[in-house]
C-alpha atoms as a PDB file:
ATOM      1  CA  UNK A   1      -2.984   8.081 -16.541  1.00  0.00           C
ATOM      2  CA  UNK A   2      -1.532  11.340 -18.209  1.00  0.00           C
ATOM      3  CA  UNK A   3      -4.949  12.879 -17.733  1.00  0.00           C
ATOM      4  CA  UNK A   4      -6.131  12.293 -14.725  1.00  0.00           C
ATOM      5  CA  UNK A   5      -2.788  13.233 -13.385  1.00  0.00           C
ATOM      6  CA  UNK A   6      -3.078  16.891 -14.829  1.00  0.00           C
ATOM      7  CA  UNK A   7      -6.595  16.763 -13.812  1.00  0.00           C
ATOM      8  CA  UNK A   8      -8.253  16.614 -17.343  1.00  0.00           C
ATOM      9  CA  UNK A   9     -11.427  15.264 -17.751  1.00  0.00           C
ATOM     10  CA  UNK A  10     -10.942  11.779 -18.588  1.00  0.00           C
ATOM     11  CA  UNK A  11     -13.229   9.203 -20.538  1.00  0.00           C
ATOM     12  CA  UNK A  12     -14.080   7.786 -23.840  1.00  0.00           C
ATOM     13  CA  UNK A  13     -17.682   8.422 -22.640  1.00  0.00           C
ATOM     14  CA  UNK A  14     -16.841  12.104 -23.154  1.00  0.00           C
ATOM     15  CA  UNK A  15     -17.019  14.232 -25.997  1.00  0.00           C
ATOM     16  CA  UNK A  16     -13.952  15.301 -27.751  1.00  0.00           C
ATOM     17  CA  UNK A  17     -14.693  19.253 -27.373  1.00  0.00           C
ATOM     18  CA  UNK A  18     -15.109  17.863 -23.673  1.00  0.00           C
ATOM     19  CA  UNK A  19     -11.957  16.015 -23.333  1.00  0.00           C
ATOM     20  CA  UNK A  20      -9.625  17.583 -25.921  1.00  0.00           C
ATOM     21  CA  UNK A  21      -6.550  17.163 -23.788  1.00  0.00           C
ATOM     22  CA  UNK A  22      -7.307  13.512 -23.045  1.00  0.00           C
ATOM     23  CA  UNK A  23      -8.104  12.499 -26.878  1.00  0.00           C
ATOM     24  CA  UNK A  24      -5.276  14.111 -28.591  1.00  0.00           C
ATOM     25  CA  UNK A  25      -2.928  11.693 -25.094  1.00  0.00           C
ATOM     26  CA  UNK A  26      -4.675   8.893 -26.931  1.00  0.00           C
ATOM     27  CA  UNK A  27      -4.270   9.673 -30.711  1.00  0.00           C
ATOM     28  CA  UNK A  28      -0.713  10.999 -29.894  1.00  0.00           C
ATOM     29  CA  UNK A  29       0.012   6.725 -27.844  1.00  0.00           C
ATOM     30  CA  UNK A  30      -1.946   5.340 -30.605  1.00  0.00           C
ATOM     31  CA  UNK A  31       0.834   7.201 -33.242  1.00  0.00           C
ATOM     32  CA  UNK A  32       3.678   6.015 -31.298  1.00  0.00           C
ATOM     33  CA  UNK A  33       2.237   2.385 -31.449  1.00  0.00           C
ATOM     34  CA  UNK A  34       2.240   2.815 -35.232  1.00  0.00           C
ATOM     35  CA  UNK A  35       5.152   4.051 -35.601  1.00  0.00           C
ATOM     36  CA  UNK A  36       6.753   1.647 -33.559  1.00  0.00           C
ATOM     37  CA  UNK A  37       5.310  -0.728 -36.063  1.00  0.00           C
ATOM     38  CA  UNK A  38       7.388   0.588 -39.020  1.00  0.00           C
ATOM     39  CA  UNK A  39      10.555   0.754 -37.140  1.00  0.00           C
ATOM     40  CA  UNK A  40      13.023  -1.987 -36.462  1.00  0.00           C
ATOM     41  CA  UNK A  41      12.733  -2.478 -32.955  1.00  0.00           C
ATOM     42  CA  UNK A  42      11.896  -6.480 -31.875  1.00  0.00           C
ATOM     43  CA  UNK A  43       8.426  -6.241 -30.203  1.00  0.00           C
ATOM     44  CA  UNK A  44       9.212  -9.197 -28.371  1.00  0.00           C
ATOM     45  CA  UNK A  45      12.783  -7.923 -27.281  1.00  0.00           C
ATOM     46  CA  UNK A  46      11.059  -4.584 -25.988  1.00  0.00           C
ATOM     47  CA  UNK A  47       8.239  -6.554 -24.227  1.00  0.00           C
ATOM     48  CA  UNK A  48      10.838  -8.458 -22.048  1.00  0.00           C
ATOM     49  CA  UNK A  49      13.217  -5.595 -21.418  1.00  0.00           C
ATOM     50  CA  UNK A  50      10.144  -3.614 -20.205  1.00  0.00           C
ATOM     51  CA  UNK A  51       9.225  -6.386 -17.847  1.00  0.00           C
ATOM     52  CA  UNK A  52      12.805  -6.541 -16.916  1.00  0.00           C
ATOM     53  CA  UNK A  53      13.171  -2.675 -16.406  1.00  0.00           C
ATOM     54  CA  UNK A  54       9.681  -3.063 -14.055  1.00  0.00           C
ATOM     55  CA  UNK A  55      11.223  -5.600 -12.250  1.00  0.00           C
ATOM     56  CA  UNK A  56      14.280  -4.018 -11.019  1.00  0.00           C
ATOM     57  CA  UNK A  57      12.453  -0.441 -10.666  1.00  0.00           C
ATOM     58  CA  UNK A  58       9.455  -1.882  -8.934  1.00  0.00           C
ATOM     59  CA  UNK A  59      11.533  -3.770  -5.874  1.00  0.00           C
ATOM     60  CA  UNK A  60      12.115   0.375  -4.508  1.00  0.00           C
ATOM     61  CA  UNK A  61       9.605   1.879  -5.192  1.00  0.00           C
ATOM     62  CA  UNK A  62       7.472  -1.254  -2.793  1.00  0.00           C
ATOM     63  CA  UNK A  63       9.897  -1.201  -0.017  1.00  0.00           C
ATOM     64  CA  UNK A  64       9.431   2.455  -0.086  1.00  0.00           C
ATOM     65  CA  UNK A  65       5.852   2.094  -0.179  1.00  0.00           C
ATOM     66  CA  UNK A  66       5.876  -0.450   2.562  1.00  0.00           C
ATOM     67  CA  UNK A  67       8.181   1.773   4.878  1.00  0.00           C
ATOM     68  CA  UNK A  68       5.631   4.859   4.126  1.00  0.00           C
ATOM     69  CA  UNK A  69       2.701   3.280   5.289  1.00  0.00           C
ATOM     70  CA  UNK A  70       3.842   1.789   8.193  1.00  0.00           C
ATOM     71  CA  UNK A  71       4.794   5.739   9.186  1.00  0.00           C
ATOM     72  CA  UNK A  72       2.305   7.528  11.237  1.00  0.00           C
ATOM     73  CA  UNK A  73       3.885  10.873  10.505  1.00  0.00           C
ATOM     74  CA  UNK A  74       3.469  10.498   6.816  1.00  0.00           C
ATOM     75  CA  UNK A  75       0.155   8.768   7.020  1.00  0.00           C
ATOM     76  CA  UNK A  76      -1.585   9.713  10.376  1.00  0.00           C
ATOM     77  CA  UNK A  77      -4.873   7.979  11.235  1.00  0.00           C
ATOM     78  CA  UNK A  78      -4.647   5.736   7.769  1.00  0.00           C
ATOM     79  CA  UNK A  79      -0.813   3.940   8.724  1.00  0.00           C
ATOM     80  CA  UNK A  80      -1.003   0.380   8.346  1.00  0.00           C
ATOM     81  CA  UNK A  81      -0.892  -1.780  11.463  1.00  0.00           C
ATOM     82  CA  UNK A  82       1.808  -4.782  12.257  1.00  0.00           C
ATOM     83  CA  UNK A  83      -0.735  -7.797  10.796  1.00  0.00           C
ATOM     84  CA  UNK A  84      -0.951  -6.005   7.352  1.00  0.00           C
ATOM     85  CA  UNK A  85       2.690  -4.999   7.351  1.00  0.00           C
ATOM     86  CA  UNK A  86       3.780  -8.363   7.716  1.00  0.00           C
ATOM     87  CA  UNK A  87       1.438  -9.752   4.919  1.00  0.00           C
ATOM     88  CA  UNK A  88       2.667  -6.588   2.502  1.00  0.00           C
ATOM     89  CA  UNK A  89       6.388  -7.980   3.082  1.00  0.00           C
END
């Protein structure tokens, strides 16, 4: 996700000298996850918190999603129409 959002060519398809940005994003996560490993932190513990923390930040972020799409200003030709609105809330 870090890649492709600073538009660096992505895939494990690729070659490193092709993808250098996007292969040192994967050894640097793949570091963290072992370090994590070594440190005292519950995985369980930080598995549910996460899913807690998504929980509360996620309700937002979709009613702000379902308010945006329903605006023709902000997405012309591509808003969504009242059937699909209703099944999105």
């Amino acid at each position: 996700a870090i890649s492709e959002a600073r538009k660096w060519p992505v895939g494990l398809g690729r070659k490193p000298e092709k993808a250098k940005e996007f292969y040192a994003t994967l050894a640097i996560a793949t570091m963290l996850g072992v370090a994590l490993n070594f440190s005292p932190i519950n995985p369980i513990k930080a598995l549910y918190w996460s899913a807690v923390i998504n929980g509360i930040v996620a309700v937002p972020i979709m009613v702000a999603m379902m308010h945006m799409t329903g605006n023709r200003r902000i997405m012309g030709t591509f808003h969504l129409h009242d059937g699909l609105r209703l099944v999105g809330w």
